[in-house]
PDB file of N, CA and C in Angstrom:
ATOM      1  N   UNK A   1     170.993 236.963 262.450  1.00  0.00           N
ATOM      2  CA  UNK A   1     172.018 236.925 261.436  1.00  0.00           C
ATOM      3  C   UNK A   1     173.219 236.148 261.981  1.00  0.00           C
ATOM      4  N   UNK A   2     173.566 235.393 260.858  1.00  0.00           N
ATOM      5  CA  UNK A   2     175.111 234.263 261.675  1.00  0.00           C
ATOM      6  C   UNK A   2     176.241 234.237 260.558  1.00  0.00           C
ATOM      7  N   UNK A   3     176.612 234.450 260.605  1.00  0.00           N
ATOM      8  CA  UNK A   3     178.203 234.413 259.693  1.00  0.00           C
ATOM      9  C   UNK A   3     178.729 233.260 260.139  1.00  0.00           C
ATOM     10  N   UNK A   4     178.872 232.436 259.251  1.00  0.00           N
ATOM     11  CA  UNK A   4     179.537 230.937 259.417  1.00  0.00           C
ATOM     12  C   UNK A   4     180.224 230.729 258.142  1.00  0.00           C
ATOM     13  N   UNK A   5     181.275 229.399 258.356  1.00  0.00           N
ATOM     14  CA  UNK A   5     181.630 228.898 257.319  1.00  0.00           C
ATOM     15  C   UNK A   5     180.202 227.672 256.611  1.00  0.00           C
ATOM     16  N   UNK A   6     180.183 227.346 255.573  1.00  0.00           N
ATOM     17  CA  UNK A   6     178.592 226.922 255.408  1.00  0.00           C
ATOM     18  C   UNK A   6     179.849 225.904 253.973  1.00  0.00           C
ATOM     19  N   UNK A   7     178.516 224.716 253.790  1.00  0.00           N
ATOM     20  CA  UNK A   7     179.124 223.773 252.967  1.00  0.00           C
ATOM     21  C   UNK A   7     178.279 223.913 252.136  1.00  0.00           C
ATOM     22  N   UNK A   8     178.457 223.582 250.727  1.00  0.00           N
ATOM     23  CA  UNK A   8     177.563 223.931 249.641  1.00  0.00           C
ATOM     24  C   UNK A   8     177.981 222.819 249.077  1.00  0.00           C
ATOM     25  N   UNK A   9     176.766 221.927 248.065  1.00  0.00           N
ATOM     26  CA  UNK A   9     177.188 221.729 246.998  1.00  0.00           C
ATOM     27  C   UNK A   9     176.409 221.374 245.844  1.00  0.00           C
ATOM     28  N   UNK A  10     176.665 221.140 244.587  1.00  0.00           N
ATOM     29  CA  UNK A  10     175.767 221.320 243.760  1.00  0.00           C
ATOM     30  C   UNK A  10     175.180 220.210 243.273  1.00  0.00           C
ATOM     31  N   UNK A  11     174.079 220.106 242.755  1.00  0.00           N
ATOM     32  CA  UNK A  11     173.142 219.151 242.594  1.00  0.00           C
ATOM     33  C   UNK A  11     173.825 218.693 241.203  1.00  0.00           C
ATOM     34  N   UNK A  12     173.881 219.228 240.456  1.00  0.00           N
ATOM     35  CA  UNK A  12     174.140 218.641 238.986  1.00  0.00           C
ATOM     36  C   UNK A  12     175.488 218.015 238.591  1.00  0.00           C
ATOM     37  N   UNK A  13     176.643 219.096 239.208  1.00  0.00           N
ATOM     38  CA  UNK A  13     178.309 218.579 238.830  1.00  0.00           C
ATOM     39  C   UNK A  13     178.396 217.844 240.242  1.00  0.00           C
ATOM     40  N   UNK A  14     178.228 217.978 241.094  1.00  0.00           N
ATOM     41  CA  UNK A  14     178.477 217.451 242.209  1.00  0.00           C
ATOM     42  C   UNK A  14     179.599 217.923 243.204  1.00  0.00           C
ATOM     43  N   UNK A  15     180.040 219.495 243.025  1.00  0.00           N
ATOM     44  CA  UNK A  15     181.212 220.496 243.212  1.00  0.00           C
ATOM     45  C   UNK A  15     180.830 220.470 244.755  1.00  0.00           C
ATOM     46  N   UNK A  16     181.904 220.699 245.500  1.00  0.00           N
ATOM     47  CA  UNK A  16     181.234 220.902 246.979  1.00  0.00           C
ATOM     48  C   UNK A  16     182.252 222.166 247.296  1.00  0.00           C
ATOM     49  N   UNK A  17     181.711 223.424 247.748  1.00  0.00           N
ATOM     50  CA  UNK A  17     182.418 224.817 247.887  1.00  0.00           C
ATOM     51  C   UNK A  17     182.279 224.846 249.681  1.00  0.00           C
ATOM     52  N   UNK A  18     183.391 225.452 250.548  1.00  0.00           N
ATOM     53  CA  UNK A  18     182.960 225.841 251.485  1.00  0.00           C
ATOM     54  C   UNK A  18     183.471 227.292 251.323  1.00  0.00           C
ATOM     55  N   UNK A  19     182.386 228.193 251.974  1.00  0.00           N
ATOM     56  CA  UNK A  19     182.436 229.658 252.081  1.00  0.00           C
ATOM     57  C   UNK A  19     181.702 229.764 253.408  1.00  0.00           C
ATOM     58  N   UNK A  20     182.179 231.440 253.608  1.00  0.00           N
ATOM     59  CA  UNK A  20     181.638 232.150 254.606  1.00  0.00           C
ATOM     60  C   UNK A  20     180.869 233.355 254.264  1.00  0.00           C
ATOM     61  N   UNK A  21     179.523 232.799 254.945  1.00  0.00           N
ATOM     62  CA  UNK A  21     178.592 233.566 254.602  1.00  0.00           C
ATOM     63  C   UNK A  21     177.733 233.973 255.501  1.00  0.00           C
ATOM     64  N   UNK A  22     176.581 234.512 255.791  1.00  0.00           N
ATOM     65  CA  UNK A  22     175.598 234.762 255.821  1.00  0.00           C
ATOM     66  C   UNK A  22     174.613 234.368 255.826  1.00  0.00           C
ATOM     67  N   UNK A  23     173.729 233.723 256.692  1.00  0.00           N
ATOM     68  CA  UNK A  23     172.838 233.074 256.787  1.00  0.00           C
ATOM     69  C   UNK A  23     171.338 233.370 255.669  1.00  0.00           C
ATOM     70  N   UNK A  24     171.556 234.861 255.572  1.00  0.00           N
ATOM     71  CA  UNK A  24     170.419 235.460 254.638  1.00  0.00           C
ATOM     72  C   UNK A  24     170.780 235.255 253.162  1.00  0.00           C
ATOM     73  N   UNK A  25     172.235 235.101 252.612  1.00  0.00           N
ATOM     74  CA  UNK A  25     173.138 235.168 251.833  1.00  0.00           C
ATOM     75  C   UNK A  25     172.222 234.484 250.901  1.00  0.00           C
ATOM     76  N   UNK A  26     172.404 234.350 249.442  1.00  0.00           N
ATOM     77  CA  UNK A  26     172.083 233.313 248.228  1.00  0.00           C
ATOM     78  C   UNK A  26     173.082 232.426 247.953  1.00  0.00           C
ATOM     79  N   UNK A  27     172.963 230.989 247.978  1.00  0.00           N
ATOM     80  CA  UNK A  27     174.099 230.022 247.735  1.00  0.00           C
ATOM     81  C   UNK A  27     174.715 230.791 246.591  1.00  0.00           C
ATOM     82  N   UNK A  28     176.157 230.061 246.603  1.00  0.00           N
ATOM     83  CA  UNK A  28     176.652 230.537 245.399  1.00  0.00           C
ATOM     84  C   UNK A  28     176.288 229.726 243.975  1.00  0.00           C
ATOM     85  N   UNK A  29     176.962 230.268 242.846  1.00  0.00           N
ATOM     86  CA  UNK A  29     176.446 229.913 241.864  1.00  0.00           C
ATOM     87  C   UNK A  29     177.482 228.630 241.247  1.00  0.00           C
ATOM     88  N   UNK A  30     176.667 227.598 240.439  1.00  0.00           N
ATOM     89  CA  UNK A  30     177.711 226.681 239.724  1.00  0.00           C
ATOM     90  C   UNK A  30     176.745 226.432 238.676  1.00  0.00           C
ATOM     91  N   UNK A  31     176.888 225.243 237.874  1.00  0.00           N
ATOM     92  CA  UNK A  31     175.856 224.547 237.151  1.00  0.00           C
ATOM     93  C   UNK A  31     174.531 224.481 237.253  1.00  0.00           C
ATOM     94  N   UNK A  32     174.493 224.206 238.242  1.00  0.00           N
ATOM     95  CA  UNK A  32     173.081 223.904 238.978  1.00  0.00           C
ATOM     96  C   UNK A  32     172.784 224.678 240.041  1.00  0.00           C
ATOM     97  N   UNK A  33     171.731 224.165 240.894  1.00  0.00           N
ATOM     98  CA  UNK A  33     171.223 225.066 242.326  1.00  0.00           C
ATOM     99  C   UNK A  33     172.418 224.454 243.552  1.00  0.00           C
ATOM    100  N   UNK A  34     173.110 225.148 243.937  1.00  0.00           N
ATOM    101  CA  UNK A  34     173.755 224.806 245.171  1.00  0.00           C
ATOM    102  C   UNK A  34     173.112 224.466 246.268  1.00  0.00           C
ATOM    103  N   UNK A  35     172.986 223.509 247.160  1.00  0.00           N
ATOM    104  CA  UNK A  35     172.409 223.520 248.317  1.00  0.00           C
ATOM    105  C   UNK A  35     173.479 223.158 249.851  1.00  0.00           C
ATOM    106  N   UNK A  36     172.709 223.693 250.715  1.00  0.00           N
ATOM    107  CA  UNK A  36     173.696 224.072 251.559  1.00  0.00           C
ATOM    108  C   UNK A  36     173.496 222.446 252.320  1.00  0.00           C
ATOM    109  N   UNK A  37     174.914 222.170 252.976  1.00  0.00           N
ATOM    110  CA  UNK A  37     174.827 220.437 253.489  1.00  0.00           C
ATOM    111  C   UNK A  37     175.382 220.431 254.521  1.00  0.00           C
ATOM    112  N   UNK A  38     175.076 219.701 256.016  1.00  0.00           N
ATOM    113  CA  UNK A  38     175.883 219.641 256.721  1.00  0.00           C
ATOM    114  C   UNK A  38     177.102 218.669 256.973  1.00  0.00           C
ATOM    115  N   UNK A  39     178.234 219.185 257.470  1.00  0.00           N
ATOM    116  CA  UNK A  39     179.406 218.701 257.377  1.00  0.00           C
ATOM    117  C   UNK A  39     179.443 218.260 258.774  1.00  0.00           C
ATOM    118  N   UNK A  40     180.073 216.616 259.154  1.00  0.00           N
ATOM    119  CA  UNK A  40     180.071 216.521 260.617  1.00  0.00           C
ATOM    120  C   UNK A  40     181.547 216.503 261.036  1.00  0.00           C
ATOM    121  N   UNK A  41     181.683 217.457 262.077  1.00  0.00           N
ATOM    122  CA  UNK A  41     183.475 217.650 262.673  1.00  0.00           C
ATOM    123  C   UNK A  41     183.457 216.422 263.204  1.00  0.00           C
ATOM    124  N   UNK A  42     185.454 216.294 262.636  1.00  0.00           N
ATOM    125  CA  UNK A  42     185.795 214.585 263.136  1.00  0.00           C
ATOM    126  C   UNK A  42     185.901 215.146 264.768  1.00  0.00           C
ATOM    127  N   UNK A  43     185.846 213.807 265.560  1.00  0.00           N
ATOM    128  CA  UNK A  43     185.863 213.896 267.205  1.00  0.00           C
ATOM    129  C   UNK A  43     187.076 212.811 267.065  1.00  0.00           C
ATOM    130  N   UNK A  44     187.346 212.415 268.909  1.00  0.00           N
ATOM    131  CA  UNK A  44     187.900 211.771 269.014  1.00  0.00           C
ATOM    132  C   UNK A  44     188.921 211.837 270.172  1.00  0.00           C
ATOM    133  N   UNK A  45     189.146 212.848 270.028  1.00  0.00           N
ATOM    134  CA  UNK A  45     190.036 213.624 271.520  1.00  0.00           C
ATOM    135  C   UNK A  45     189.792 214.798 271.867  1.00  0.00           C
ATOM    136  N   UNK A  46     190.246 215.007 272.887  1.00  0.00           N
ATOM    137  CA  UNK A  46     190.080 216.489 273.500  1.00  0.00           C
ATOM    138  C   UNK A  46     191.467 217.268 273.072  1.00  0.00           C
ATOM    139  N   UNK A  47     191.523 218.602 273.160  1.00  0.00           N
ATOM    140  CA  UNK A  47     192.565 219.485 272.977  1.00  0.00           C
ATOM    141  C   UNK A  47     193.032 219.555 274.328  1.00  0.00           C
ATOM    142  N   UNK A  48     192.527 219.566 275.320  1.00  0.00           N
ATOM    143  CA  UNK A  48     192.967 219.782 276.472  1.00  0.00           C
ATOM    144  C   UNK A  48     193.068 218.977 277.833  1.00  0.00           C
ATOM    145  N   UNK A  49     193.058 217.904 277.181  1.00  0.00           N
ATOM    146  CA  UNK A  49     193.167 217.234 278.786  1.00  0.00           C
ATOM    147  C   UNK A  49     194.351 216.818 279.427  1.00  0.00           C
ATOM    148  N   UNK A  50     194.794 217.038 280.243  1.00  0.00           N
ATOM    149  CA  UNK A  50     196.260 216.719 280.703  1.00  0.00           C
ATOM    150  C   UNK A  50     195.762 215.215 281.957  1.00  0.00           C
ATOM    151  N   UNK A  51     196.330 214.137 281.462  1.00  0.00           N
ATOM    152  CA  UNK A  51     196.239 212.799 282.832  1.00  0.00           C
ATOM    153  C   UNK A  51     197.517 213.200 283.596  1.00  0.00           C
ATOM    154  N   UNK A  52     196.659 212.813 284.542  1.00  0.00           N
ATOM    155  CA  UNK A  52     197.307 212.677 285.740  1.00  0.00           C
ATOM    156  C   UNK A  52     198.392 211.767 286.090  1.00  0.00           C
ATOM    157  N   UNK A  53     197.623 210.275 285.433  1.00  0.00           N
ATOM    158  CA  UNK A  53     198.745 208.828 285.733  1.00  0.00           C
ATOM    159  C   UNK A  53     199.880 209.139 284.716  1.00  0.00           C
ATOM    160  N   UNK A  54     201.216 208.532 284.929  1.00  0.00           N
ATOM    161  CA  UNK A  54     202.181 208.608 284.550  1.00  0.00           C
ATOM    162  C   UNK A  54     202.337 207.213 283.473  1.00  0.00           C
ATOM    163  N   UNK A  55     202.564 206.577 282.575  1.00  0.00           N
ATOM    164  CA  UNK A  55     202.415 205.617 281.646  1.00  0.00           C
ATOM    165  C   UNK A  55     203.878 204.707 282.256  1.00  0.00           C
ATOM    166  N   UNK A  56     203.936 203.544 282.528  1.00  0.00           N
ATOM    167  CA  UNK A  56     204.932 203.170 283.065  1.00  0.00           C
ATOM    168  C   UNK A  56     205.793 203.467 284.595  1.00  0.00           C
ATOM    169  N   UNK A  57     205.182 204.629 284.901  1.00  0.00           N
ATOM    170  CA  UNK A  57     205.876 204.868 285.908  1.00  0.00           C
ATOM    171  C   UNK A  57     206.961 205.769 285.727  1.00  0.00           C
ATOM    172  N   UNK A  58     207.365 206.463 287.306  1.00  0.00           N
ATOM    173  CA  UNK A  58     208.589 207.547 287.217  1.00  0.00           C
ATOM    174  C   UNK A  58     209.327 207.406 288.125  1.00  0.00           C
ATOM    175  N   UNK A  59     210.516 206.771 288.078  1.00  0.00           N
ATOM    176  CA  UNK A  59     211.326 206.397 289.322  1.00  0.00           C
ATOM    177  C   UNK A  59     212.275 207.728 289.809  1.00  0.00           C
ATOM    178  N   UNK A  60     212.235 208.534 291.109  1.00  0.00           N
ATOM    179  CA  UNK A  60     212.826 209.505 291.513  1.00  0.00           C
ATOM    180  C   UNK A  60     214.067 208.864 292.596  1.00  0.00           C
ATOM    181  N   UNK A  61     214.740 209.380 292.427  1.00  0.00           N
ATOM    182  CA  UNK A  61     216.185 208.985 292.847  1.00  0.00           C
ATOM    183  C   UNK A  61     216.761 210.120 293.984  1.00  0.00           C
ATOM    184  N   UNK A  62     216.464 211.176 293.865  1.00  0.00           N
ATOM    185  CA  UNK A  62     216.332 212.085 294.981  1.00  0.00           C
ATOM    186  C   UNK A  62     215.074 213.038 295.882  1.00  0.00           C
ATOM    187  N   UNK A  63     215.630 213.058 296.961  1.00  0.00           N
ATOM    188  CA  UNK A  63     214.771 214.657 297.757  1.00  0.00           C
ATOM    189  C   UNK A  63     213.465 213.203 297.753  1.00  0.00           C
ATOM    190  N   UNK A  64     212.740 213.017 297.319  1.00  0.00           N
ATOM    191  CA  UNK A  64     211.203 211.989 297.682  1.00  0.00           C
ATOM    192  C   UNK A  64     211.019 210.285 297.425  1.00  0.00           C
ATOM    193  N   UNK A  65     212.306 210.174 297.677  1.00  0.00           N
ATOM    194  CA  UNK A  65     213.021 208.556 297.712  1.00  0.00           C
ATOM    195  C   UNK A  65     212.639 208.300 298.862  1.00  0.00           C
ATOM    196  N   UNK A  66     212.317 206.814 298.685  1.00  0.00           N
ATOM    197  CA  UNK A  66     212.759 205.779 299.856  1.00  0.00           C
ATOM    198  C   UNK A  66     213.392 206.123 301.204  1.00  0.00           C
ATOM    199  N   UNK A  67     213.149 205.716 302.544  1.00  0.00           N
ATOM    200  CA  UNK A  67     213.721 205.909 303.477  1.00  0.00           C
ATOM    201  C   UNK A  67     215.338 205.710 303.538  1.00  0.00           C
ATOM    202  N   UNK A  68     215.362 204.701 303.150  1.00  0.00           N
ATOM    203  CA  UNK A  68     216.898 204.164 303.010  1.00  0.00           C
ATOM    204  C   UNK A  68     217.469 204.315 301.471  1.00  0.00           C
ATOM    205  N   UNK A  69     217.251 205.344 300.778  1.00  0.00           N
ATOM    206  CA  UNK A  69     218.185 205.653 299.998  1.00  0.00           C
ATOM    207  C   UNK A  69     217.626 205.026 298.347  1.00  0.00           C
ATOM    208  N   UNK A  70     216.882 204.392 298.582  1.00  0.00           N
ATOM    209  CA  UNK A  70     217.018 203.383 297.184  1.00  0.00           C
ATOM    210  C   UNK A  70     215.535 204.257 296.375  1.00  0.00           C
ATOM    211  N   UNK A  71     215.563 204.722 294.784  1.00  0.00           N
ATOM    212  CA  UNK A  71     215.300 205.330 294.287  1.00  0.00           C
ATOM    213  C   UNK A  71     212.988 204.760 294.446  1.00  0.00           C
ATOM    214  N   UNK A  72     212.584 205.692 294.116  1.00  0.00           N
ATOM    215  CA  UNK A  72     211.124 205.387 294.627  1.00  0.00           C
ATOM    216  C   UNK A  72     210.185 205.739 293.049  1.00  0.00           C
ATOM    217  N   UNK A  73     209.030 204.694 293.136  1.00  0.00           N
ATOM    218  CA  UNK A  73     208.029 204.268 291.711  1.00  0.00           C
ATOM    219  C   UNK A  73     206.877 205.029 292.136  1.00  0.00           C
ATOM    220  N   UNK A  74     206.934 206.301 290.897  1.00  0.00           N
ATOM    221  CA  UNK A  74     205.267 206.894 291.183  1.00  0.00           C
ATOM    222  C   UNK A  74     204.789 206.562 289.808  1.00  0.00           C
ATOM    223  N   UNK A  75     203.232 206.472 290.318  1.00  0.00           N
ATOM    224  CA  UNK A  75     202.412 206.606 289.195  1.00  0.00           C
ATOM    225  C   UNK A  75     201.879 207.484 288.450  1.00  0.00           C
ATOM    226  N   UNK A  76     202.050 208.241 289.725  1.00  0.00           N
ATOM    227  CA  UNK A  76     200.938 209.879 289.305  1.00  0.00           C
ATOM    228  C   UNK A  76     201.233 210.648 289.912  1.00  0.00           C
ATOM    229  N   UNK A  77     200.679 212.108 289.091  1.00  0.00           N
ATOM    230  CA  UNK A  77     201.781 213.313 289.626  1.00  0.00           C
ATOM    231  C   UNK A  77     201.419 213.721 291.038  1.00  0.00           C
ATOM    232  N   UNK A  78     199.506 213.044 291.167  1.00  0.00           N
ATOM    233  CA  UNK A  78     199.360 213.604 292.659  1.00  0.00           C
ATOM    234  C   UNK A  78     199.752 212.763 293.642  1.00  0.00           C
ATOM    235  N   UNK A  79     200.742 211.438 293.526  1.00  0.00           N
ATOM    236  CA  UNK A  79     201.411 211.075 294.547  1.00  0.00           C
ATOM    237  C   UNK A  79     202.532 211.685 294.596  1.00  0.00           C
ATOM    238  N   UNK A  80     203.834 212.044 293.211  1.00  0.00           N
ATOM    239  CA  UNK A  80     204.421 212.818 293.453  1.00  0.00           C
ATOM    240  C   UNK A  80     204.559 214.194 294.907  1.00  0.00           C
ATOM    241  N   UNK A  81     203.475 214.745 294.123  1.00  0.00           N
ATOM    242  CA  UNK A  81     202.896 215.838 294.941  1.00  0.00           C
ATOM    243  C   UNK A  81     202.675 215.711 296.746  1.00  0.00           C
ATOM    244  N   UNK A  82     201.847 214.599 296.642  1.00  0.00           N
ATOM    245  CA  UNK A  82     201.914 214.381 298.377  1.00  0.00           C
ATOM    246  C   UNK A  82     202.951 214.454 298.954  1.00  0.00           C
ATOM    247  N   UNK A  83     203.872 213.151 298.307  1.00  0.00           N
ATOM    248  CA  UNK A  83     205.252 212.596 298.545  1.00  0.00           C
ATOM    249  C   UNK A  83     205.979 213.801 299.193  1.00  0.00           C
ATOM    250  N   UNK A  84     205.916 214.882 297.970  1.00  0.00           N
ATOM    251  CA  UNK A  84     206.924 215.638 298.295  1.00  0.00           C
ATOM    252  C   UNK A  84     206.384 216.901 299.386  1.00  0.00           C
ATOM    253  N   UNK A  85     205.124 216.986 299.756  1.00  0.00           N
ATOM    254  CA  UNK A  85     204.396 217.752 300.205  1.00  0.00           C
ATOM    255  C   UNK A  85     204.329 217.087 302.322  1.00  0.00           C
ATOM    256  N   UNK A  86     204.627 215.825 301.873  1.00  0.00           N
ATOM    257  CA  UNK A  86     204.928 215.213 303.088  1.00  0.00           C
ATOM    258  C   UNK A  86     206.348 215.079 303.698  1.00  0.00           C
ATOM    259  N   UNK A  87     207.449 215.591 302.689  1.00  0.00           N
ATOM    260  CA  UNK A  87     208.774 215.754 303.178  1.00  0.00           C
ATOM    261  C   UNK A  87     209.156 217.483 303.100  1.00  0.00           C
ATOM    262  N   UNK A  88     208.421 218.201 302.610  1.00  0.00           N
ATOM    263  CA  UNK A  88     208.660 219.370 303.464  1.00  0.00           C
ATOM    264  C   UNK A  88     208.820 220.121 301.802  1.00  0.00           C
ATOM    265  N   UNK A  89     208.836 219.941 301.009  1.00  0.00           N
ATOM    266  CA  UNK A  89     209.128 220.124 299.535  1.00  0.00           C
ATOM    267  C   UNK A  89     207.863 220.700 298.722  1.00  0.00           C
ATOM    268  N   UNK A  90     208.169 221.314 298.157  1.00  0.00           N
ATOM    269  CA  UNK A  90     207.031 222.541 297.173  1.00  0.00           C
ATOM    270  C   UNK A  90     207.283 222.455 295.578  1.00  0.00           C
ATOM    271  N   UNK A  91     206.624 222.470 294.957  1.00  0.00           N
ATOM    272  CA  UNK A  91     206.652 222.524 293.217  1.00  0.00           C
ATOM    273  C   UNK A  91     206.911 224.065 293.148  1.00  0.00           C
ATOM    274  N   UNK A  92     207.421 224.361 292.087  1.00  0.00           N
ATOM    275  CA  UNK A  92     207.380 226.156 291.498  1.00  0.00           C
ATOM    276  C   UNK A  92     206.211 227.122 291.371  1.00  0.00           C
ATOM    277  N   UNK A  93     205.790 227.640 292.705  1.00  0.00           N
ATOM    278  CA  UNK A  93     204.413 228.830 292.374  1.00  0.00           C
ATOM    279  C   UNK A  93     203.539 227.905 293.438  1.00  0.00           C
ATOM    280  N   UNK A  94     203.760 226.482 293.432  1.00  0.00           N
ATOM    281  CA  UNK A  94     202.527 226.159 294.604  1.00  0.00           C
ATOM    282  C   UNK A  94     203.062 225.722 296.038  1.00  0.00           C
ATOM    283  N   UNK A  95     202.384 226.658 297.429  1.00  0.00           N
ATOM    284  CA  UNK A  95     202.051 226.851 298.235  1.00  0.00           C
ATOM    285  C   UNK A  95     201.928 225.627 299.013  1.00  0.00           C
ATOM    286  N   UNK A  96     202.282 225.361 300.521  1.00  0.00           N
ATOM    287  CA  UNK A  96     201.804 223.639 300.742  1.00  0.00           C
ATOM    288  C   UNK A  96     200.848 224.172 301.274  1.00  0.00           C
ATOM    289  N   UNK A  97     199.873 223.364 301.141  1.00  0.00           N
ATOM    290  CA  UNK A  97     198.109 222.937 302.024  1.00  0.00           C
ATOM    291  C   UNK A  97     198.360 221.961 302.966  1.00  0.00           C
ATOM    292  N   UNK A  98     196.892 222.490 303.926  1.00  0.00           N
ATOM    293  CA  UNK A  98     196.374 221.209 304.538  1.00  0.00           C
ATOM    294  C   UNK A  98     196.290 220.132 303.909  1.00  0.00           C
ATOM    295  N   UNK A  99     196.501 219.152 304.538  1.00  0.00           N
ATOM    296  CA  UNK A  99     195.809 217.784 303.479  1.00  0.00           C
ATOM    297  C   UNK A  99     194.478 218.354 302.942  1.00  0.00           C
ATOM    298  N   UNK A 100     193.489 218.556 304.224  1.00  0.00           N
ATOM    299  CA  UNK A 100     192.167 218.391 303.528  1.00  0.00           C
ATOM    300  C   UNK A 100     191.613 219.839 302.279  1.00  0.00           C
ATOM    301  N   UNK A 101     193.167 220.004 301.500  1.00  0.00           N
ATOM    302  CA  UNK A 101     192.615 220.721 300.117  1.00  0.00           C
ATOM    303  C   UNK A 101     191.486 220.629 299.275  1.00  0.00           C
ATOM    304  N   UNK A 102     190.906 221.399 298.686  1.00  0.00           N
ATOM    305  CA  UNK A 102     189.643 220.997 297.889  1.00  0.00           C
ATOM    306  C   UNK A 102     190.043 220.035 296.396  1.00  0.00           C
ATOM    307  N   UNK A 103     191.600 220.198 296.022  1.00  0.00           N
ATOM    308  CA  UNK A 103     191.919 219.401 295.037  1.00  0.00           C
ATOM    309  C   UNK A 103     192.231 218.235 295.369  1.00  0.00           C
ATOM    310  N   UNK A 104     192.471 217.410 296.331  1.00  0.00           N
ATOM    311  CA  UNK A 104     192.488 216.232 296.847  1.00  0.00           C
ATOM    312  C   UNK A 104     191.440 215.684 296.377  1.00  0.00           C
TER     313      UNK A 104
END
């Protein structure tokens, strides 16, 4: 037994119903015989992916600058991360590692 939303539609008016039903269920009723149709979900992106690279770049001006002062070009947050992981500096909640971390 599956409870889904299910696409219907009818042969004669050409009505298209979506309901939730029951796999054992009887289409619903219109003019004609309803038949059940599949619907294909749009794609295209993910909900969840966060990149890494930075679009243009992120110039930091303090604390993981340049030796001599002059403001420094990252691309990505895991150079950020080294950068600052190599001057003695920590993000909020994370811990410094060995280099040889498993997220490296």
């Amino acid at each position: 037994m599956t409870l889904k939303v299910r696409h219907y539609e009818c042969a004669e008016c050409g009505k298209t119903e979506d309901a939730l039903r029951w796999n054992y269920e009887a289409p619903p009723a219109c003019h004609g015989p309803m038949r059940e149709v599949a619907k294909v979900a749009s794609f295209g992106h993910s909900a969840n992916v966060i990149q890494d690279s930075i679009p243009g770049g992120l110039m930091i001006e303090h604390g993981i600058c340049n030796a001599d002062g002059t403001p420094r070009r990252f691309d990505s947050k895991k150079e950020i991360r080294e950068a600052a992981r190599a001057a003695g500096w920590t993000q909020s909640g994370d811990t410094p590692k060995p280099r040889g971390d498993r997220w490296v």
